[in-house]
Protein backbone atom coordinates (compact mmCIF):
# COMPACT_ATOMS: atom_id res chain seq x y z
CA UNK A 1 -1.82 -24.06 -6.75
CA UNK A 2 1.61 -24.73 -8.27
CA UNK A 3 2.28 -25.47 -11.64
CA UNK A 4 5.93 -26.73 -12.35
CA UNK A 5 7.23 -24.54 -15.78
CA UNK A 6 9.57 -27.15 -16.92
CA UNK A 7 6.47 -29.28 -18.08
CA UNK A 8 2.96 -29.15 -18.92
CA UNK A 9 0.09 -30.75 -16.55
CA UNK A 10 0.31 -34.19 -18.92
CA UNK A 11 -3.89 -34.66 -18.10
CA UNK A 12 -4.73 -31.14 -19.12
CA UNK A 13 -4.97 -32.60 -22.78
CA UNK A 14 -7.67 -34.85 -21.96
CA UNK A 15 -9.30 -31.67 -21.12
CA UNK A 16 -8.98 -30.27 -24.42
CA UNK A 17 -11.65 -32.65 -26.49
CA UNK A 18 -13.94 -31.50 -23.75
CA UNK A 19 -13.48 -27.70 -24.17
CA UNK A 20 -14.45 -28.01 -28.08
CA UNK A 21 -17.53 -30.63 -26.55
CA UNK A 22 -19.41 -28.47 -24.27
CA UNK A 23 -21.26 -26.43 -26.10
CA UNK A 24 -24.45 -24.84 -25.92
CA UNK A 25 -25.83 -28.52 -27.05
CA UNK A 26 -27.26 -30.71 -24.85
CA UNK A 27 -24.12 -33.44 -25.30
CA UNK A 28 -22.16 -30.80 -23.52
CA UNK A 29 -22.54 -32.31 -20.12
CA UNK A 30 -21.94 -36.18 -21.27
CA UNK A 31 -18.79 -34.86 -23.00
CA UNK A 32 -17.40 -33.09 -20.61
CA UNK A 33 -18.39 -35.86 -17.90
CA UNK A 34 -16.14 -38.42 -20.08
CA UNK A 35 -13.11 -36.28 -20.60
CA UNK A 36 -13.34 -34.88 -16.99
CA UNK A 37 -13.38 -38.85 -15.27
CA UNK A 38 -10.66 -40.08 -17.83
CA UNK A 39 -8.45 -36.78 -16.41
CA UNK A 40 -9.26 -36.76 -12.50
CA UNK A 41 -9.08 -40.48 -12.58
CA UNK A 42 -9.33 -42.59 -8.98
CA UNK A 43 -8.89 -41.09 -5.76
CA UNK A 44 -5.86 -41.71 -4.01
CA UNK A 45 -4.44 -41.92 -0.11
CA UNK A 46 -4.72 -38.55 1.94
CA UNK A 47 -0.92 -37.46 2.56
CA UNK A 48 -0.40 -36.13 6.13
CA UNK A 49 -0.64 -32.46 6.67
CA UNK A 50 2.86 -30.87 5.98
CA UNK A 51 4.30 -28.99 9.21
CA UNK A 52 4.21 -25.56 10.24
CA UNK A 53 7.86 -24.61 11.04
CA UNK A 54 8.00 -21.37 13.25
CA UNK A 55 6.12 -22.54 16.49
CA UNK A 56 3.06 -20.42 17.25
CA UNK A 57 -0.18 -21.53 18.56
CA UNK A 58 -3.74 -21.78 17.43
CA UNK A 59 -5.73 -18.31 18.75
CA UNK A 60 -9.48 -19.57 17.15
CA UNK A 61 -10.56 -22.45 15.14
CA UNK A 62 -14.12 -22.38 13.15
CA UNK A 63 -15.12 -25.02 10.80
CA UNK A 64 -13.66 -23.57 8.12
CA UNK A 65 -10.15 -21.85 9.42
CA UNK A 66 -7.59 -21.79 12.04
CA UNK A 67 -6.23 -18.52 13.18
CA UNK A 68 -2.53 -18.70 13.65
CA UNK A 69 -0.64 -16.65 16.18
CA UNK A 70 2.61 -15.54 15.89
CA UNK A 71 2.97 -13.18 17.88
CA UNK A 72 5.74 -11.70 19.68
CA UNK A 73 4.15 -9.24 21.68
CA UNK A 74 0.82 -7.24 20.62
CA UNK A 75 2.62 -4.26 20.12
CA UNK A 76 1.35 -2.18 17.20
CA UNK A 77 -1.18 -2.43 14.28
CA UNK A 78 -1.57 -6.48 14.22
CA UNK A 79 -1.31 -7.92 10.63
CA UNK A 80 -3.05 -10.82 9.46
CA UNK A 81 -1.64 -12.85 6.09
CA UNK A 82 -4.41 -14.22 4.33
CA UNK A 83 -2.93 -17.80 2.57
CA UNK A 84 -5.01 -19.07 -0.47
CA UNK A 85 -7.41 -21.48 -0.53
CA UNK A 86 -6.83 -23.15 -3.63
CA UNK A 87 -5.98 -27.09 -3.74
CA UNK A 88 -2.39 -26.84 -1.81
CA UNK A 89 -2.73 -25.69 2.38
CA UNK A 90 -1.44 -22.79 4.23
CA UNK A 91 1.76 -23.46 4.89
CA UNK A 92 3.05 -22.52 1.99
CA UNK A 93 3.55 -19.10 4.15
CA UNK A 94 5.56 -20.96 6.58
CA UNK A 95 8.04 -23.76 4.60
CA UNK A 96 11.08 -24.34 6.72
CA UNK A 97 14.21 -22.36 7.85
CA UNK A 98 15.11 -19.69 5.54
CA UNK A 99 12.02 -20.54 3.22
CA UNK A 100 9.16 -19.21 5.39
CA UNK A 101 7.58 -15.72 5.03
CA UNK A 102 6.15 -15.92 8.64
CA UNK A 103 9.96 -16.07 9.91
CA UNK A 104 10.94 -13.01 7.09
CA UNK A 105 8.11 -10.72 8.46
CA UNK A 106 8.76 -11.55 11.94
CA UNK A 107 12.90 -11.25 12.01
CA UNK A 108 12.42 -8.10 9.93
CA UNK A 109 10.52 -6.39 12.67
CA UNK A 110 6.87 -7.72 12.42
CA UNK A 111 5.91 -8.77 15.88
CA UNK A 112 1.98 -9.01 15.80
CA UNK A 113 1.38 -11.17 13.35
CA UNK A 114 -1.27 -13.79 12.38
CA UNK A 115 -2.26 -16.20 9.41
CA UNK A 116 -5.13 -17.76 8.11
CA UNK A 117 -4.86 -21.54 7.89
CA UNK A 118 -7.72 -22.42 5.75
CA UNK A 119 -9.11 -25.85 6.48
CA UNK A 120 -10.09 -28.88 4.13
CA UNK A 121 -13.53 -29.31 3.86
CA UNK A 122 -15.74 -32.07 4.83
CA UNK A 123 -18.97 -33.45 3.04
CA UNK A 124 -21.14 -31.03 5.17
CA UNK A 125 -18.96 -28.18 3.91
CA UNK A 126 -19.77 -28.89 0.37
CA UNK A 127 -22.90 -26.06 0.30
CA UNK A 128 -20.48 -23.07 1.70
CA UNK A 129 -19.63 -20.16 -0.81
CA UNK A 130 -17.86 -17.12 -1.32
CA UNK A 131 -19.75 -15.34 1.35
CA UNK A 132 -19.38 -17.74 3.81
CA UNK A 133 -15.40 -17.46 3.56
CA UNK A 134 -15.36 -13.65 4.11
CA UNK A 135 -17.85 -13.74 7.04
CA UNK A 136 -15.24 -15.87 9.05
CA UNK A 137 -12.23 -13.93 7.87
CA UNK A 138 -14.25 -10.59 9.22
CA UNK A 139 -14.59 -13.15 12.51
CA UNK A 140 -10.70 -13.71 13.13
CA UNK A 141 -10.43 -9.94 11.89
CA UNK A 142 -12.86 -9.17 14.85
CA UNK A 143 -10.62 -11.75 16.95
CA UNK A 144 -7.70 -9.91 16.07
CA UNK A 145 -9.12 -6.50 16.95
CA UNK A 146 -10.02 -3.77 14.20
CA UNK A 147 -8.22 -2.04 12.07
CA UNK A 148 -5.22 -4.28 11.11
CA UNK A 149 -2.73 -4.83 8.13
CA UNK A 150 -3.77 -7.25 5.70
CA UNK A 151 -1.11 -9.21 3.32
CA UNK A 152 -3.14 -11.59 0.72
CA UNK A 153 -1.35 -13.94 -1.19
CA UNK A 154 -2.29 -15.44 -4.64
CA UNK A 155 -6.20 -16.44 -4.25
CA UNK A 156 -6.04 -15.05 -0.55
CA UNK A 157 -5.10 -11.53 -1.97
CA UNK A 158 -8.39 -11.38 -4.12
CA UNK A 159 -10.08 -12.39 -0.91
CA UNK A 160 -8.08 -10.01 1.20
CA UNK A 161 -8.62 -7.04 -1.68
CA UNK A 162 -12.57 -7.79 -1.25
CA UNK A 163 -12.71 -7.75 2.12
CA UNK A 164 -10.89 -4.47 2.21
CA UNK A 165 -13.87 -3.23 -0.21
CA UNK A 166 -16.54 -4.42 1.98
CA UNK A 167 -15.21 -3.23 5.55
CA UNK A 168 -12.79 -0.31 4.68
CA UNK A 169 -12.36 0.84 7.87
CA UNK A 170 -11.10 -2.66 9.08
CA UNK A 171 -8.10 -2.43 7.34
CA UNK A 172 -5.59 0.09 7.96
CA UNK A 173 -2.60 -0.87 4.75
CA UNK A 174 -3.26 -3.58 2.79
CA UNK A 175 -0.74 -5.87 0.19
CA UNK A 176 -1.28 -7.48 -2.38
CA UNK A 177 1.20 -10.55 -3.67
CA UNK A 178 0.78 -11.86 -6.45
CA UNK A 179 -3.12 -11.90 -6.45
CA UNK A 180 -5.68 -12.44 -9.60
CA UNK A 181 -7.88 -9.24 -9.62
CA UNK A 182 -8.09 -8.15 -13.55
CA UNK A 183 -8.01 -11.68 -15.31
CA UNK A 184 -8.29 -10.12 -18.73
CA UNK A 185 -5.91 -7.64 -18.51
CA UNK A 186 -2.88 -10.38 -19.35
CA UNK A 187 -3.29 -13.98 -19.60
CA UNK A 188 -1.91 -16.71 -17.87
CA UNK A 189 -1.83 -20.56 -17.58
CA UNK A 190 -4.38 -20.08 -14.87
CA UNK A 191 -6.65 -17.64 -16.22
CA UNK A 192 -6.51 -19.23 -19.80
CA UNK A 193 -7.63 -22.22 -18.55
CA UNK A 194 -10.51 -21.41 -16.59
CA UNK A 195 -11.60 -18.95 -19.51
CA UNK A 196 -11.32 -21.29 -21.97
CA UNK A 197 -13.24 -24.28 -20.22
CA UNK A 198 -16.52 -25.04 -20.34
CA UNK A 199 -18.19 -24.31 -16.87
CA UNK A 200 -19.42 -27.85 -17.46
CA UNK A 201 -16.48 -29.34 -16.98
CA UNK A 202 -15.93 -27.39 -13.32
CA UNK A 203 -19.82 -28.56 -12.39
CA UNK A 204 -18.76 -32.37 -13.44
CA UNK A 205 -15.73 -32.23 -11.64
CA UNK A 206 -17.84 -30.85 -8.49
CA UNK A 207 -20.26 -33.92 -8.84
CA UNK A 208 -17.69 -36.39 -9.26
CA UNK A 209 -16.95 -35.40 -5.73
CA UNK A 210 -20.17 -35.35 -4.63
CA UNK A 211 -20.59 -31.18 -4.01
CA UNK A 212 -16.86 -31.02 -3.18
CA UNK A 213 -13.78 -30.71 -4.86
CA UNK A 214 -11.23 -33.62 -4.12
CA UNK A 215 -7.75 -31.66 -3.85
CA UNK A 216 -5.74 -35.02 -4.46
CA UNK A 217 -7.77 -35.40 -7.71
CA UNK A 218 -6.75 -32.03 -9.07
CA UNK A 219 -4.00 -32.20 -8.29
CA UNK A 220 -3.83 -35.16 -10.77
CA UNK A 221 -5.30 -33.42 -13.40
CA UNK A 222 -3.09 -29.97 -12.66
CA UNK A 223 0.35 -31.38 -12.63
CA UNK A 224 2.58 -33.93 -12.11
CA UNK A 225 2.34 -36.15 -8.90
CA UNK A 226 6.07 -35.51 -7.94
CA UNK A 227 8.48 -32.48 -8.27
CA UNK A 228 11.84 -33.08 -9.13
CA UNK A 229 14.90 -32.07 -6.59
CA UNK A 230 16.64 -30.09 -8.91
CA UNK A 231 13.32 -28.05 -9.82
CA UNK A 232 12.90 -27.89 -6.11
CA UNK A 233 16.41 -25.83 -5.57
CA UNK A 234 15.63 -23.60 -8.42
CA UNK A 235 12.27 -22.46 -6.98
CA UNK A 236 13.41 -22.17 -3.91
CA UNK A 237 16.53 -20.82 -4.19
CA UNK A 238 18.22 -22.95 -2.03
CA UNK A 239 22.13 -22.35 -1.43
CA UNK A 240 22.45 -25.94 0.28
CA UNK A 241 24.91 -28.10 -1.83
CA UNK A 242 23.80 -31.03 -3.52
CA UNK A 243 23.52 -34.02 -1.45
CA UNK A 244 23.55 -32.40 1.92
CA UNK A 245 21.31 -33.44 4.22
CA UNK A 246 19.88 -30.03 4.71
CA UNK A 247 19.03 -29.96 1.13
CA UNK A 248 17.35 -33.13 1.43
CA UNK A 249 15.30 -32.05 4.26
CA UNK A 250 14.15 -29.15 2.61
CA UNK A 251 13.09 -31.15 -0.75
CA UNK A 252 10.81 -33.23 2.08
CA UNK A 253 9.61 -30.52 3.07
CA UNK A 254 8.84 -29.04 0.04
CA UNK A 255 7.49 -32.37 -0.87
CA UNK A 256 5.34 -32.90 1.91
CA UNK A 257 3.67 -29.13 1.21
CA UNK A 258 2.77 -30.20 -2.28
CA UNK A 259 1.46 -33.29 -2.17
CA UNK A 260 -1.28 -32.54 0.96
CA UNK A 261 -3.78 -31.06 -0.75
CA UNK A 262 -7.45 -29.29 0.54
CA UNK A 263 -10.83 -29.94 -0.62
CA UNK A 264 -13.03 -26.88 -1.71
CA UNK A 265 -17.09 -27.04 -1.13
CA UNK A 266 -18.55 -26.96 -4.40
CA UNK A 267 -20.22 -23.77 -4.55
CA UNK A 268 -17.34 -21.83 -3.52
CA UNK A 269 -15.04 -23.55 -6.44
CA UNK A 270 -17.57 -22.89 -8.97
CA UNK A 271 -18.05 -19.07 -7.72
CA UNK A 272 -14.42 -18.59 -8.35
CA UNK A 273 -14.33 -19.62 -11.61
CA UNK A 274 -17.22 -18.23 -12.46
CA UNK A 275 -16.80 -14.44 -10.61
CA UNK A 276 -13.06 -14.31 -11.13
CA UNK A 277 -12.48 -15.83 -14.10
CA UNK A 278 -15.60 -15.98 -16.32
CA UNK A 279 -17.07 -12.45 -15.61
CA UNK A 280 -13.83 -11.15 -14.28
CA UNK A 281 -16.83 -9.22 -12.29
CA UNK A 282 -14.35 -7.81 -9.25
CA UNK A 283 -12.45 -5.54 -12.00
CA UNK A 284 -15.59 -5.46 -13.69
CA UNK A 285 -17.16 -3.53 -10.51
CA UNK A 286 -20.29 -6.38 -10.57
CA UNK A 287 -18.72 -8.45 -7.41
CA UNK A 288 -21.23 -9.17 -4.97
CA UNK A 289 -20.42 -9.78 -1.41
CA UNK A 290 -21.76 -10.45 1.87
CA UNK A 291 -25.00 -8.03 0.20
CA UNK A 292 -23.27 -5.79 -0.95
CA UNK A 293 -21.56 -4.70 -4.34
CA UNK A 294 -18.21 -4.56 -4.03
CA UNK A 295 -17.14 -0.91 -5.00
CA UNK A 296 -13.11 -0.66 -4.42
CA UNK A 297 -13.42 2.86 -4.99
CA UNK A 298 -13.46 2.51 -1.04
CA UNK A 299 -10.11 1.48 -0.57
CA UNK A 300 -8.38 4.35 0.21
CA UNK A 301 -5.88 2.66 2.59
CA UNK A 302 -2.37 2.54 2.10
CA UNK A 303 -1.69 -0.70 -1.16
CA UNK A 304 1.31 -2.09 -1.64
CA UNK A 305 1.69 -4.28 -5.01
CA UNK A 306 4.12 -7.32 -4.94
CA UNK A 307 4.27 -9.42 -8.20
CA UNK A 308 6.66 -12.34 -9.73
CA UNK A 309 7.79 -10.95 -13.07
CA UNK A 310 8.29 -15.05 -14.22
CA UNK A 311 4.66 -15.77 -12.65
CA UNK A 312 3.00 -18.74 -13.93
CA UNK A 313 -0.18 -18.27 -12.34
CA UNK A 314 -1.17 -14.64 -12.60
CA UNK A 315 0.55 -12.22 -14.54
CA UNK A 316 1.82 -8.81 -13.25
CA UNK A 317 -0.95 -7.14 -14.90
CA UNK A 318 -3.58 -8.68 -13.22
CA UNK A 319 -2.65 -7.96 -10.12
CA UNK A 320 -1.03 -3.82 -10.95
CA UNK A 321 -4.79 -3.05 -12.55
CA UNK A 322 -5.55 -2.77 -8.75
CA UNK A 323 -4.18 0.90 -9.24
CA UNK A 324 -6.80 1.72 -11.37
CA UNK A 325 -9.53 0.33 -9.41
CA UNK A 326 -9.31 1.53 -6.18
CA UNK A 327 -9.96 4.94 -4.27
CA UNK A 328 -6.19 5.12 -2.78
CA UNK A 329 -4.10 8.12 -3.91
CA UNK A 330 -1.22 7.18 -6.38
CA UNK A 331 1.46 8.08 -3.97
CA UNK A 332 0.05 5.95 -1.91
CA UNK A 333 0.60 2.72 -4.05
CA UNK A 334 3.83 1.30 -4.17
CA UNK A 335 4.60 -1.53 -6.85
CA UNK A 336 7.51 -3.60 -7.38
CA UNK A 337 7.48 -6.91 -9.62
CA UNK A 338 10.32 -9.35 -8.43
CA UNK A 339 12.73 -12.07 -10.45
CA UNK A 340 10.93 -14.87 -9.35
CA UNK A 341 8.13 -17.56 -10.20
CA UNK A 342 4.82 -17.36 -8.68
CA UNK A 343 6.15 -19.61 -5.12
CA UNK A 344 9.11 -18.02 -5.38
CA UNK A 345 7.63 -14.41 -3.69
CA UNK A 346 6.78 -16.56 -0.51
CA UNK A 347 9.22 -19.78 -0.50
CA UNK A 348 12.65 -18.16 -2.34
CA UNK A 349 15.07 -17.28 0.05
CA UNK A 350 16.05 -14.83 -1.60
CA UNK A 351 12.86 -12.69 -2.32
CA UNK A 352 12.19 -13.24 1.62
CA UNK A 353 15.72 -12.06 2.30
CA UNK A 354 15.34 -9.06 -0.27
CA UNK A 355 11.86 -8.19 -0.80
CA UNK A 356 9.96 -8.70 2.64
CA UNK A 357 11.91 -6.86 4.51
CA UNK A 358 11.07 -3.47 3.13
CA UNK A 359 7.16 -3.86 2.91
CA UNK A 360 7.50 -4.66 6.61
CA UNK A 361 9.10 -1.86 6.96
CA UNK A 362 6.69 0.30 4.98
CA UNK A 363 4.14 -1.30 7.08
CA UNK A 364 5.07 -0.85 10.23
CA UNK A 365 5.47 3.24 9.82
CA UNK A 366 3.15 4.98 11.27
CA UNK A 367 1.78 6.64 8.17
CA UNK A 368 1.82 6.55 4.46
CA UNK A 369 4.51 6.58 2.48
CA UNK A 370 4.26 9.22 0.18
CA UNK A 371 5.89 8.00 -3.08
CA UNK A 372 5.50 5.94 -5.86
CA UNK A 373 7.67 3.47 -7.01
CA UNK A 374 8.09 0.75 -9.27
CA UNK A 375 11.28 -1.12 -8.88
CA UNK A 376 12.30 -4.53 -9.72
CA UNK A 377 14.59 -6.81 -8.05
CA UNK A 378 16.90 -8.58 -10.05
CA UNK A 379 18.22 -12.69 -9.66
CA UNK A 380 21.53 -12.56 -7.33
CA UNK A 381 24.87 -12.68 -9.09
């Protein structure tokens, strides 16, 4: 999810009376129903889903995801970018000309490439979980064809970083953008948030949508309803002059990404906030998936770390604490935290212009780079 750093979410302090309500007495619940309604508030007209802008077509669909093929040929080890699924849809990889990250991994040499596009769910999606959600990635993995390259963004790199954990030898180099793995090491907006809030107040908002969260709701409650033009540029880095009709078409754009939102099953919400952010149990080494414990002692693949240095979401920290974690070799773990804002590592032209390039290129070798760096790329003159 986005949250705009030139304000604060306005009905995040109708949260607050609710945080100091729900307690361990039995008025937590009413409390935190109250505050929770008054926040969320009615809900609203769908918006139509935003459009995909580097034409591809659909390999697989399953109830809960699309696999997206953009492939050029099936030449070398296919990669697959795992998108969040977190209140705002998959595109977000794939924005418009000059702002997409499937067109800066494909022009910079990536031609096997596929994305998740995780799909709203409907009322009789409102029981699926955690598990659930990595049993059909492993399916479009399978689809795919074992081992492949595996890029996770935001929530889709915890996801991705999991799955690596639980079938290591499915994944041949794995990368990591801007993805919540240690929650306590540094906090954010995001993390201090879900830490700080009663898990009351995540089970009302679950009921209020009867087992499902309602993305247009949340979206109510997270931020503002509308982004403003010139925030838009900034973000994006847009070099289109003021007025110009490409700039406008890219604010639509932009515009029609944010406000199309998903809705999450219940159980899967509440999981996340609970697992990542309560318990913090995947740096914790308590992370249970798919029957298993999640030990990512078994990574041993190939990591590259990508984070936004100006990230309002999750802080550089909480994603680099992955080098501590897993089995992979130091020298085999490159980091690099970029000028940017959490969107701006997959929308900002210049990140994709900058950045991309070179962990495409570091993924398409045919073995390890053996160095460690840490480097960070600084905003253009």
């Amino acid at each position: 999810m986005y949250d705009p750093a030139s304000r604060h979410a306005p009905n995040t302090a109708f949260l607050l009376p609710a945080l100091f309500a729900a307690s361990a007495s039995e008025m937590a619940a009413h409390f935190a129903k109250q505050f929770t309604s008054l926040a969320i508030g009615l809900e609203g007209e769908k918006s139509p889903p935003p459009q995909w802008a580097t034409p591809h077509r659909v390999a697989l669909k399953l109830k809960t995801v699309r696999l997206r093929d953009f492939r050029r040929s099936s030449d070398g080890t296919p990669c697959l970018v795992c998108t969040p699924f977190a209140l705002h849809g998959s595109a977000v990889s794939d924005l418009a000309t000059a702002h997409s990250l499937v067109a800066a991994l494909r022009d910079a040499g990536m031609t096997n490439l596929f994305v998740t596009d995780w799909q709203s769910a409907s009322p009789d999606m409102r029981f699926l979980g955690i598990d659930e959600y990595l049993a059909d990635l492993n399916v479009l993995v399978d689809e795919i064809g074992a081992p492949i390259d595996l890029i996770g963004l935001c929530q889709g790199g915890w996801m991705a970083l999991v799955y690596a954990a639980r079938f290591p030898g499915k994944v041949r180099k794995l990368v990591l953008a801007a993805a919540p793995v240690d929650t306590k090491a540094a906090s954010s907006v995001l993390s201090a948030l879900a830490d700080g809030t009663a898990m009351e107040v995540f089970r009302e908002v679950v009921r209020l949508g009867d087992g499902l969260v309602i993305g247009n709701k949340v979206l109510k409650l997270w931020g503002p309803g509308a982004v403003e033009a010139e925030e838009i540029r900034q973000l994006l880095e847009s070099e289109e002059a003021h007025g110009s009709s490409a700039l406008t078409r890219l604010e639509t754009a932009f515009r029609d990404w944010y406000a199309w939102t998903v809705d999450l099953p219940g159980p899967y919400f509440l999981q996340t906030v609970e697992k990542l952010y309560k318990r913090n149990e995947i740096a914790a080494g308590t992370f249970e998936a798919l029957g298993k414990s999640i030990d990512l002692k078994k990574i041993e693949s190939p990591l590259f770390l990508l984070a936004a240095r100006r990230d309002e979401l999750v802080t550089p920290p909480q994603l680099f604490a992955v080098e501590g974690l897993v089995g992979t070799p130091p020298h085999h773990i490159r980091k690099l935290t970029a000028d940017c804002r959490h969107l701006g590592l997959f929308m900002g032209k210049r990140i994709l212009r900058e950045v991309w390039p070179d962990i495409v290129d570091w993924l398409i070798k045919p073995g390890p780079r053996a160095r460690h760096t840490a480097g960070e790329i600084q905003p253009a003159a």
